[in-house]
C-alpha atoms as a PDB file:
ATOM      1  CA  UNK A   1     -16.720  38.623   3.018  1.00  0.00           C
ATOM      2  CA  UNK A   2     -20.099  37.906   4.585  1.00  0.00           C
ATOM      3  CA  UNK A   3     -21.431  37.886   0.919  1.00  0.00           C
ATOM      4  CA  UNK A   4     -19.490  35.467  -0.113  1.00  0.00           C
ATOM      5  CA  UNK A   5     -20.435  33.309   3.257  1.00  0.00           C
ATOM      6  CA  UNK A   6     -23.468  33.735   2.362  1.00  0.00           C
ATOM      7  CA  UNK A   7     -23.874  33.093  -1.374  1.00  0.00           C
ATOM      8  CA  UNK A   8     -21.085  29.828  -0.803  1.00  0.00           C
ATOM      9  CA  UNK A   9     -24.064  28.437   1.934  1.00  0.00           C
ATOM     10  CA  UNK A  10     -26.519  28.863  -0.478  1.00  0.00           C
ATOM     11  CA  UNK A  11     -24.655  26.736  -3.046  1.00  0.00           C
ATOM     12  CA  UNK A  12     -23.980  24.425  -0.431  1.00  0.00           C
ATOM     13  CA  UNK A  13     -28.057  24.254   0.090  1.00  0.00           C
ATOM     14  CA  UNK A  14     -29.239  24.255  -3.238  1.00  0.00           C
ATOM     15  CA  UNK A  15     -26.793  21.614  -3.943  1.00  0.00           C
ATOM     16  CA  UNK A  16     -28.072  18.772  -1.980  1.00  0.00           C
ATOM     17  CA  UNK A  17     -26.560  16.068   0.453  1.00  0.00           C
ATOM     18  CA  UNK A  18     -24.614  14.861  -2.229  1.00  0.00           C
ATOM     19  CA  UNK A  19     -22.716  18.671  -1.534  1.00  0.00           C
ATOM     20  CA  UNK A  20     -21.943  17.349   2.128  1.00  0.00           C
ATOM     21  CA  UNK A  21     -20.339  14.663   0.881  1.00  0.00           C
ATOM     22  CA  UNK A  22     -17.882  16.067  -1.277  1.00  0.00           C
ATOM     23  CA  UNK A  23     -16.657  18.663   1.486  1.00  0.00           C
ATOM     24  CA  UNK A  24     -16.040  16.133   3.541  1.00  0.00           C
ATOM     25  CA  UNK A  25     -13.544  14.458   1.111  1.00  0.00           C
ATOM     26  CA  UNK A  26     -12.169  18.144   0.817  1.00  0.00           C
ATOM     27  CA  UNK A  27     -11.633  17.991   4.154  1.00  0.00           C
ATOM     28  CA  UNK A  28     -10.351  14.695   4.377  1.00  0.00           C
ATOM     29  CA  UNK A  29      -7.765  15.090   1.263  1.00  0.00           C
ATOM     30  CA  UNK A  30      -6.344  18.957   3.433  1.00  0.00           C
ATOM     31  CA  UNK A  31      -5.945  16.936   6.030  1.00  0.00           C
ATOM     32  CA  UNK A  32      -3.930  13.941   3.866  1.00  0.00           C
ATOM     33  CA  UNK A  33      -2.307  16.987   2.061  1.00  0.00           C
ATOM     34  CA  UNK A  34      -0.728  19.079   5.110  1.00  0.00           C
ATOM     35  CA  UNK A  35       0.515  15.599   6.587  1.00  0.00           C
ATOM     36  CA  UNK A  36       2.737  14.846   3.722  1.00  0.00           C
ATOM     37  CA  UNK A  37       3.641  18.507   3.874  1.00  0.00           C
ATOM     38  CA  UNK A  38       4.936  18.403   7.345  1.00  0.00           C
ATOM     39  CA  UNK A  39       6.455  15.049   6.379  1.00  0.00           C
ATOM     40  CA  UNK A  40       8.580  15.494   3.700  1.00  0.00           C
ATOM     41  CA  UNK A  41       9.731  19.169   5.430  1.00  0.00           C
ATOM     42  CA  UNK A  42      10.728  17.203   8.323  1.00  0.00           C
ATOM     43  CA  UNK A  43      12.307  14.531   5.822  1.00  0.00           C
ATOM     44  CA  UNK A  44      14.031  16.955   3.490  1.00  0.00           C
ATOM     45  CA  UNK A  45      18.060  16.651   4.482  1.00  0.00           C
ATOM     46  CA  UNK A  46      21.421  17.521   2.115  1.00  0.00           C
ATOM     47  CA  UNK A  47      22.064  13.564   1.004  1.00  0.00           C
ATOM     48  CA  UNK A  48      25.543  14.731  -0.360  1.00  0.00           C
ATOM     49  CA  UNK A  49      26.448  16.730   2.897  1.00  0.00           C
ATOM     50  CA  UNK A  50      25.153  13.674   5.343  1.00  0.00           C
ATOM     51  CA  UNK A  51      27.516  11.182   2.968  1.00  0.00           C
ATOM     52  CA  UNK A  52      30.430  13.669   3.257  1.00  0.00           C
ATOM     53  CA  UNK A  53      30.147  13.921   6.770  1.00  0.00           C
ATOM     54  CA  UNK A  54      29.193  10.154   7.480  1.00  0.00           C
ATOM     55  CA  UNK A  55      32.776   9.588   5.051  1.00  0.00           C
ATOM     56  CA  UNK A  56      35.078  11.434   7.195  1.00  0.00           C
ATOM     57  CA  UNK A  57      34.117   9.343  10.495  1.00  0.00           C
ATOM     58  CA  UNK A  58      34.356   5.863   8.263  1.00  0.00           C
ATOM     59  CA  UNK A  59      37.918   6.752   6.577  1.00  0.00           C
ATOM     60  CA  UNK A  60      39.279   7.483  10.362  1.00  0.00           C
ATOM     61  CA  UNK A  61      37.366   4.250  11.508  1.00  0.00           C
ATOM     62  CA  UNK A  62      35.350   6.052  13.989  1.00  0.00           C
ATOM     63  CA  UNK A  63      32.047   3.947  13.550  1.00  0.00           C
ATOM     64  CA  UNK A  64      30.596   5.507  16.730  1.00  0.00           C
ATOM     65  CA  UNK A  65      30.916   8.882  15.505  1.00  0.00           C
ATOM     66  CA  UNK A  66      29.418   8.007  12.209  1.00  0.00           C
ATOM     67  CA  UNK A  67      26.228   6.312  13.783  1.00  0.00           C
ATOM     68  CA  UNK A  68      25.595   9.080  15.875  1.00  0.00           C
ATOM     69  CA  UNK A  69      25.950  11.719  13.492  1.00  0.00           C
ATOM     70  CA  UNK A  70      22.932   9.410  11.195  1.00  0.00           C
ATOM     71  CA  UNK A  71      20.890   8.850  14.297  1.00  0.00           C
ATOM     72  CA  UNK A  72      21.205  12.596  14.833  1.00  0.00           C
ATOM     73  CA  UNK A  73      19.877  13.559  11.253  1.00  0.00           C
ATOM     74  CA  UNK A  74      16.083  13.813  10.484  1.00  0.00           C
ATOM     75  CA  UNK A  75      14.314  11.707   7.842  1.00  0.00           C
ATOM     76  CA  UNK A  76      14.524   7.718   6.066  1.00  0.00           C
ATOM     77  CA  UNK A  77      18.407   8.909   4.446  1.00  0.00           C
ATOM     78  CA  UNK A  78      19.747   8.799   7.567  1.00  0.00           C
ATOM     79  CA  UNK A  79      17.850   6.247   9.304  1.00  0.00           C
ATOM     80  CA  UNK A  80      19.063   3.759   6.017  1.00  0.00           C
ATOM     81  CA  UNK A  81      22.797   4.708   7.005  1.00  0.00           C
ATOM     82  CA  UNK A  82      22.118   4.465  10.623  1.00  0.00           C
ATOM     83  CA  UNK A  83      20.797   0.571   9.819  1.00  0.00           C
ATOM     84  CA  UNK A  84      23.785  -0.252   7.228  1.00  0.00           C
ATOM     85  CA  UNK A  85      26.159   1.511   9.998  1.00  0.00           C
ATOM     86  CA  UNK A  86      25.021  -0.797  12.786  1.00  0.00           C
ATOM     87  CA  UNK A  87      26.478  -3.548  11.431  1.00  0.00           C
ATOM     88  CA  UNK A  88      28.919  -2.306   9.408  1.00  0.00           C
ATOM     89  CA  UNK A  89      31.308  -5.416  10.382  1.00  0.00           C
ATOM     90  CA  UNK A  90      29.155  -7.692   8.001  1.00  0.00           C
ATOM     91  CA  UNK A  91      30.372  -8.461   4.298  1.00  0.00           C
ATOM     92  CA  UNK A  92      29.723  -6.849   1.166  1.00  0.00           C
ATOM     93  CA  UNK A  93      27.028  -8.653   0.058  1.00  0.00           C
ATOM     94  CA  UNK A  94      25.199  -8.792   3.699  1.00  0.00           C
ATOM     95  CA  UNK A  95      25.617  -4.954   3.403  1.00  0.00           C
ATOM     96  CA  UNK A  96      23.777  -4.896   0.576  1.00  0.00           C
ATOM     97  CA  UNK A  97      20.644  -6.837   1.159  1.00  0.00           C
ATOM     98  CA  UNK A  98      20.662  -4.639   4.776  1.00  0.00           C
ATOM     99  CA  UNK A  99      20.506  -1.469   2.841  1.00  0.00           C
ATOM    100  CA  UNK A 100      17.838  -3.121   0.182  1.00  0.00           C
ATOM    101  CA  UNK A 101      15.564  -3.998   3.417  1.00  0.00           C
ATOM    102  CA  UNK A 102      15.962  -0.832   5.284  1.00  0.00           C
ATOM    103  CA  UNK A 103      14.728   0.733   1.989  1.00  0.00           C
ATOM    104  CA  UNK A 104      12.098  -0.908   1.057  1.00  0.00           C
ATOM    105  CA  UNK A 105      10.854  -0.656   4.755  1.00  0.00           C
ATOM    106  CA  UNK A 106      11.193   3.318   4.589  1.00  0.00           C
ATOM    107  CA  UNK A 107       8.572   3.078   0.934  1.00  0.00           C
ATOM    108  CA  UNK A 108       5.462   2.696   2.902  1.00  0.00           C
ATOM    109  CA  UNK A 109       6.123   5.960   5.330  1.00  0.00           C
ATOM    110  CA  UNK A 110       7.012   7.978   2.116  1.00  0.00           C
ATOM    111  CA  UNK A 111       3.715   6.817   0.305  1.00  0.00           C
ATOM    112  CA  UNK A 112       1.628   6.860   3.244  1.00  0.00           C
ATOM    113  CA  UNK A 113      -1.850   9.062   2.529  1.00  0.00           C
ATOM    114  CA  UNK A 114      -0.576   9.210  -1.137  1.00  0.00           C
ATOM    115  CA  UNK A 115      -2.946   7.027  -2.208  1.00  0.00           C
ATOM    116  CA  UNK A 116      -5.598   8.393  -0.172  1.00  0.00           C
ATOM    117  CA  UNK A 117      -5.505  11.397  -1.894  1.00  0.00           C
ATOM    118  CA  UNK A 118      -5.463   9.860  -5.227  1.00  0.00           C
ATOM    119  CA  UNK A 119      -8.822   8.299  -3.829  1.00  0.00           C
ATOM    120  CA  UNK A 120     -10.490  11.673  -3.121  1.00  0.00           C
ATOM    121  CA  UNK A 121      -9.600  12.828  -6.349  1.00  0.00           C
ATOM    122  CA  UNK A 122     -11.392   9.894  -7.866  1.00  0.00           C
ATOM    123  CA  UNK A 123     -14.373   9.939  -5.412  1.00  0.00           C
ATOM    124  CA  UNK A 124     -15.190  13.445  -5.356  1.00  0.00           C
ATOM    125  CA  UNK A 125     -16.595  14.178  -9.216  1.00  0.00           C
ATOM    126  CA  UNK A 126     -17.906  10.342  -9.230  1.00  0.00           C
ATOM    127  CA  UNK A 127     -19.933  12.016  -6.575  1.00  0.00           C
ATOM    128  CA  UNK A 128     -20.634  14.925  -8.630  1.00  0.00           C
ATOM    129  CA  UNK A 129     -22.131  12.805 -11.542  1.00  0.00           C
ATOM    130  CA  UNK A 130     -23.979  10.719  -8.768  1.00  0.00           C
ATOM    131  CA  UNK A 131     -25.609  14.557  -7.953  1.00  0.00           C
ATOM    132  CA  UNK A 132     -26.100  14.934 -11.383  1.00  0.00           C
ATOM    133  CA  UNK A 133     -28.054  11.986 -11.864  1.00  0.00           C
ATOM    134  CA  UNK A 134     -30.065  12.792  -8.385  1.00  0.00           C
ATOM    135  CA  UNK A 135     -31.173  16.065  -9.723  1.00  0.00           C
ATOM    136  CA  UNK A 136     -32.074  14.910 -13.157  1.00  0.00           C
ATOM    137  CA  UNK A 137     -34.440  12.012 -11.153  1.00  0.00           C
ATOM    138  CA  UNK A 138     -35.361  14.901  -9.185  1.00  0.00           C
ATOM    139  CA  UNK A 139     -37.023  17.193 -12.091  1.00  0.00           C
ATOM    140  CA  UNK A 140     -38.438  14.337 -14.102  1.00  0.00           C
ATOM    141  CA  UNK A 141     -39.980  13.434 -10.742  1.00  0.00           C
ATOM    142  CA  UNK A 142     -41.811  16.544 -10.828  1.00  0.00           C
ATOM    143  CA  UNK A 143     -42.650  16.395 -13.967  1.00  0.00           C
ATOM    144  CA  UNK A 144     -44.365  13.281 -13.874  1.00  0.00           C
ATOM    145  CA  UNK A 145     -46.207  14.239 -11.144  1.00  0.00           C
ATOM    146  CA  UNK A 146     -47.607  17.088 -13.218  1.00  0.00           C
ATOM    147  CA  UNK A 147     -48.362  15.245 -15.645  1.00  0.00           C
ATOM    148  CA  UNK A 148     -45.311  15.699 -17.841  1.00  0.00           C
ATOM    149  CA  UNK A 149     -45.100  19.600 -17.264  1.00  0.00           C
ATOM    150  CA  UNK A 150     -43.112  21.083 -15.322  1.00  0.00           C
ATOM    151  CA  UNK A 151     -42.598  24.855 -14.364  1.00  0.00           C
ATOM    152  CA  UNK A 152     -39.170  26.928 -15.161  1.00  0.00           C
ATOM    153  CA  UNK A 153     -38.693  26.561 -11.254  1.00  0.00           C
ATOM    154  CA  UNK A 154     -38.877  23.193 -10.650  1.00  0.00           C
ATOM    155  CA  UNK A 155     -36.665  22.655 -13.885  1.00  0.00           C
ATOM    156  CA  UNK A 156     -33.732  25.252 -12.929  1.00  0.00           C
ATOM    157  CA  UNK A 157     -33.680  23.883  -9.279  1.00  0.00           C
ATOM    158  CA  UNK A 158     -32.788  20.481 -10.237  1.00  0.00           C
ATOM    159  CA  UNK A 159     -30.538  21.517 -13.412  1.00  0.00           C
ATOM    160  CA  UNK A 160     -28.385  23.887 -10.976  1.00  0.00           C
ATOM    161  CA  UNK A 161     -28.328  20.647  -8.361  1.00  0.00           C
ATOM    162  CA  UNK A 162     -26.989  19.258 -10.885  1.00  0.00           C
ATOM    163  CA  UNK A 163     -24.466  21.784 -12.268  1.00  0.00           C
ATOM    164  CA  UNK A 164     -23.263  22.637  -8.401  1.00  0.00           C
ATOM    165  CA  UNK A 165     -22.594  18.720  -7.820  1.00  0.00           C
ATOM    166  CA  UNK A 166     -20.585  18.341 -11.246  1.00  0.00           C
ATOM    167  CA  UNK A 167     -18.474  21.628 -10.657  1.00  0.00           C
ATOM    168  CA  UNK A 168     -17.130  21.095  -7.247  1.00  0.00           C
ATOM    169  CA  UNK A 169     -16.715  17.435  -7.749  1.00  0.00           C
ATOM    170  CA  UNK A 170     -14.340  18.417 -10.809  1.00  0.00           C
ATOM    171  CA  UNK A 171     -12.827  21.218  -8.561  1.00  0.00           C
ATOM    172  CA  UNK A 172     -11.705  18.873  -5.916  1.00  0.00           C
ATOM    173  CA  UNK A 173     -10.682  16.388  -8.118  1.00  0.00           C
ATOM    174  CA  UNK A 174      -8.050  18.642  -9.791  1.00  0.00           C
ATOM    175  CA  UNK A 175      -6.968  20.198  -6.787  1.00  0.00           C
ATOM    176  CA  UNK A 176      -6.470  16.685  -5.126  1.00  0.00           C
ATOM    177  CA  UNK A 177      -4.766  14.984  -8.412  1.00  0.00           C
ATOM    178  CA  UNK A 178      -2.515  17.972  -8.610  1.00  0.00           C
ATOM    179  CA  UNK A 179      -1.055  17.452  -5.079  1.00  0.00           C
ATOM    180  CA  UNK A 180      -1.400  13.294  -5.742  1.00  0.00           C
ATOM    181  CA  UNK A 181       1.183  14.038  -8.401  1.00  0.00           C
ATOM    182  CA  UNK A 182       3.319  16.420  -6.502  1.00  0.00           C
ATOM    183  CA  UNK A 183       3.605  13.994  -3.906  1.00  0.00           C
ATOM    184  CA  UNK A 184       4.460  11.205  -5.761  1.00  0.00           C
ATOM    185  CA  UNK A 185       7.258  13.206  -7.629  1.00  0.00           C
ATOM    186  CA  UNK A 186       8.679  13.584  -4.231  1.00  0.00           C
ATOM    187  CA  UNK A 187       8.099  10.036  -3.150  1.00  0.00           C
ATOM    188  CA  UNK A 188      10.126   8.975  -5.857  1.00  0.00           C
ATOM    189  CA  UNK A 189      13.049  11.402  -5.638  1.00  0.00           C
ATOM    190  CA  UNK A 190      13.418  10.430  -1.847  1.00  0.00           C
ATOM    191  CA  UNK A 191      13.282   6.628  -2.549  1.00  0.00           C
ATOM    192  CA  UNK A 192      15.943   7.021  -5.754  1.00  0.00           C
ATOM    193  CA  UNK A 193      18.222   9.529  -2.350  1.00  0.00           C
ATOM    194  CA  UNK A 194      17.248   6.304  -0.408  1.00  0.00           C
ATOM    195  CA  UNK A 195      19.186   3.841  -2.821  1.00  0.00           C
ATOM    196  CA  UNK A 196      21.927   6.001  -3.369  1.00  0.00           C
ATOM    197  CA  UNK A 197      22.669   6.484   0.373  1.00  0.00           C
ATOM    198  CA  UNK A 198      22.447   3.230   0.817  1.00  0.00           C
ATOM    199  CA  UNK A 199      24.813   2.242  -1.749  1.00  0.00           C
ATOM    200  CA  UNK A 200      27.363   4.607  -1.182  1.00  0.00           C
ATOM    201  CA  UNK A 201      27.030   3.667   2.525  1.00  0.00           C
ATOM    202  CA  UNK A 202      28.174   0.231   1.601  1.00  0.00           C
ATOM    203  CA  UNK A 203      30.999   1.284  -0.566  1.00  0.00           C
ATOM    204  CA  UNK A 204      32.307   4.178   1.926  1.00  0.00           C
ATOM    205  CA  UNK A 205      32.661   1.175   4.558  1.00  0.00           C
ATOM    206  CA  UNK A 206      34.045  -1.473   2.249  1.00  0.00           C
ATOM    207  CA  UNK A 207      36.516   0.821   0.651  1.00  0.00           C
ATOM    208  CA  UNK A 208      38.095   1.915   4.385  1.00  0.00           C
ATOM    209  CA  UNK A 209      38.376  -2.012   4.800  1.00  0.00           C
ATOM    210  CA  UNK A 210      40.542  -2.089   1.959  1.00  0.00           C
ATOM    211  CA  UNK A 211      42.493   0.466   2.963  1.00  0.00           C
ATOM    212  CA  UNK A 212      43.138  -0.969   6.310  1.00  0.00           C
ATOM    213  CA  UNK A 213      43.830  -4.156   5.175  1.00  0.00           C
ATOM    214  CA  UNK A 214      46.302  -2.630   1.924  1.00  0.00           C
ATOM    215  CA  UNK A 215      48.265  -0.369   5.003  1.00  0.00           C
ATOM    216  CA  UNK A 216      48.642  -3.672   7.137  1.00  0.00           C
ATOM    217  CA  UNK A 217      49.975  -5.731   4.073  1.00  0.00           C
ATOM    218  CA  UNK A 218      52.329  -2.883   3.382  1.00  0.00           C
ATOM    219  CA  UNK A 219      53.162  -2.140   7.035  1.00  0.00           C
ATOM    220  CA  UNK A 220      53.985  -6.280   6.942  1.00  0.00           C
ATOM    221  CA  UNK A 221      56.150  -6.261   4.207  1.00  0.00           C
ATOM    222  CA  UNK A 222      57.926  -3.113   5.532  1.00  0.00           C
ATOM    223  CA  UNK A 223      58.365  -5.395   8.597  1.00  0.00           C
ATOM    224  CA  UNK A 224      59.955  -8.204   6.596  1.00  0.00           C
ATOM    225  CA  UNK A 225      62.037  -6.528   4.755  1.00  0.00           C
ATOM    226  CA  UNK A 226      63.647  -5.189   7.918  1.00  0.00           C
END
């Protein structure tokens, strides 16, 4: 283990400031990474078991119980419902542009430190060439002031700069596009759960006014008849 310490610090050194650099976007893309980790487990919900349950409180009318029950459930599915459920008095249409709106305002906390990872998986090997280039200046540097001759040493130390910045940049930039793409496979599901929530908010609640007003027509006519 110490080895390894050792022999990664000595990469680290023999690879230049440009080396510093491109640990700190490491660091900077774990850090972006575990955030939408912890997001997205603390988002993750059952859309089909919060509709069910949100559908047996609408059918019997009992809007209170049905807010509470979305207010009580984690992540943007439920805070879409609890918005359409808040006003739940409104028309179809109004319904419908509310659950649009609460959508779209739910996108930006689902890609949120997406892109930034995208951006240290861009960065980090456009840093590596940048190394590249530094240690190539580095050994024609020497070898002009030799004269045009330079020793084995001074040619391997700036050709493994070189090799060390390129490697690591292209090491990071896979890890980082990998998760990029993970992430934004889950944005997407979660925003397609967020439209379907939404509309089948809508329809739960328009569909129990229809049924309320269809038993009051036929409760009326009963009457009549009598």
């Amino acid at each position: 283990m110490q080895l390894a310490v050792l022999e990664a610090s000595g990469l680290v050194e023999q690879g230049g400031p440009i080396v510093w650099i491109q640990l700190v976007l490491a660091v900077l893309g774990a850090i972006f990474i575990v955030e939408r980790m912890f997001f997205f487990h603390r988002a993750r919900v059952n859309v089909s078991d919060l509709l069910i349950g949100l559908g047996n409180h609408i059918k019997k009318k009992a809007f209170a119980e049905a807010r509470h029950e979305a207010a009580r459930a984690p992540g943007p599915v439920a805070r879409v419902a609890h918005t359409i459920l808040l006003r739940a008095d409104l028309p179809r249409k109004d319904l419908r542009d509310i659950a649009q709106e609460a959508g779209q305002l739910e996108v930006p906390r689902l890609e949120r430190n997406v892109r930034a990872i995208l951006g240290v998986a861009l960065l980090a090997p456009l840093m590596g060439m940048l190394g590249t280039i530094l240690g190539l200046i580095d050994v024609f540097q020497k070898m002009n002031e030799r004269g045009g001759f330079a020793g084995p040493a001074e040619l391997s130390g700036g050709v493994f700069q070189s090799l060390i910045t390129t490697a690591l940049g292209l090491v990071i930039a896979i890890v980082m596009y990998l998760f990029y793409l993970y992430f934004l496979g889950r944005a997407r599901r979660m925003i397609h759960r967020l439209e379907r929530a939404g509309i089948e908010t809508v329809n739960m609640i328009v569909d129990a006014r229809m049924e309320d007003l269809t038993a009051r027509a036929q409760e009326a006519a009963r009457e009549g008849r009598v």
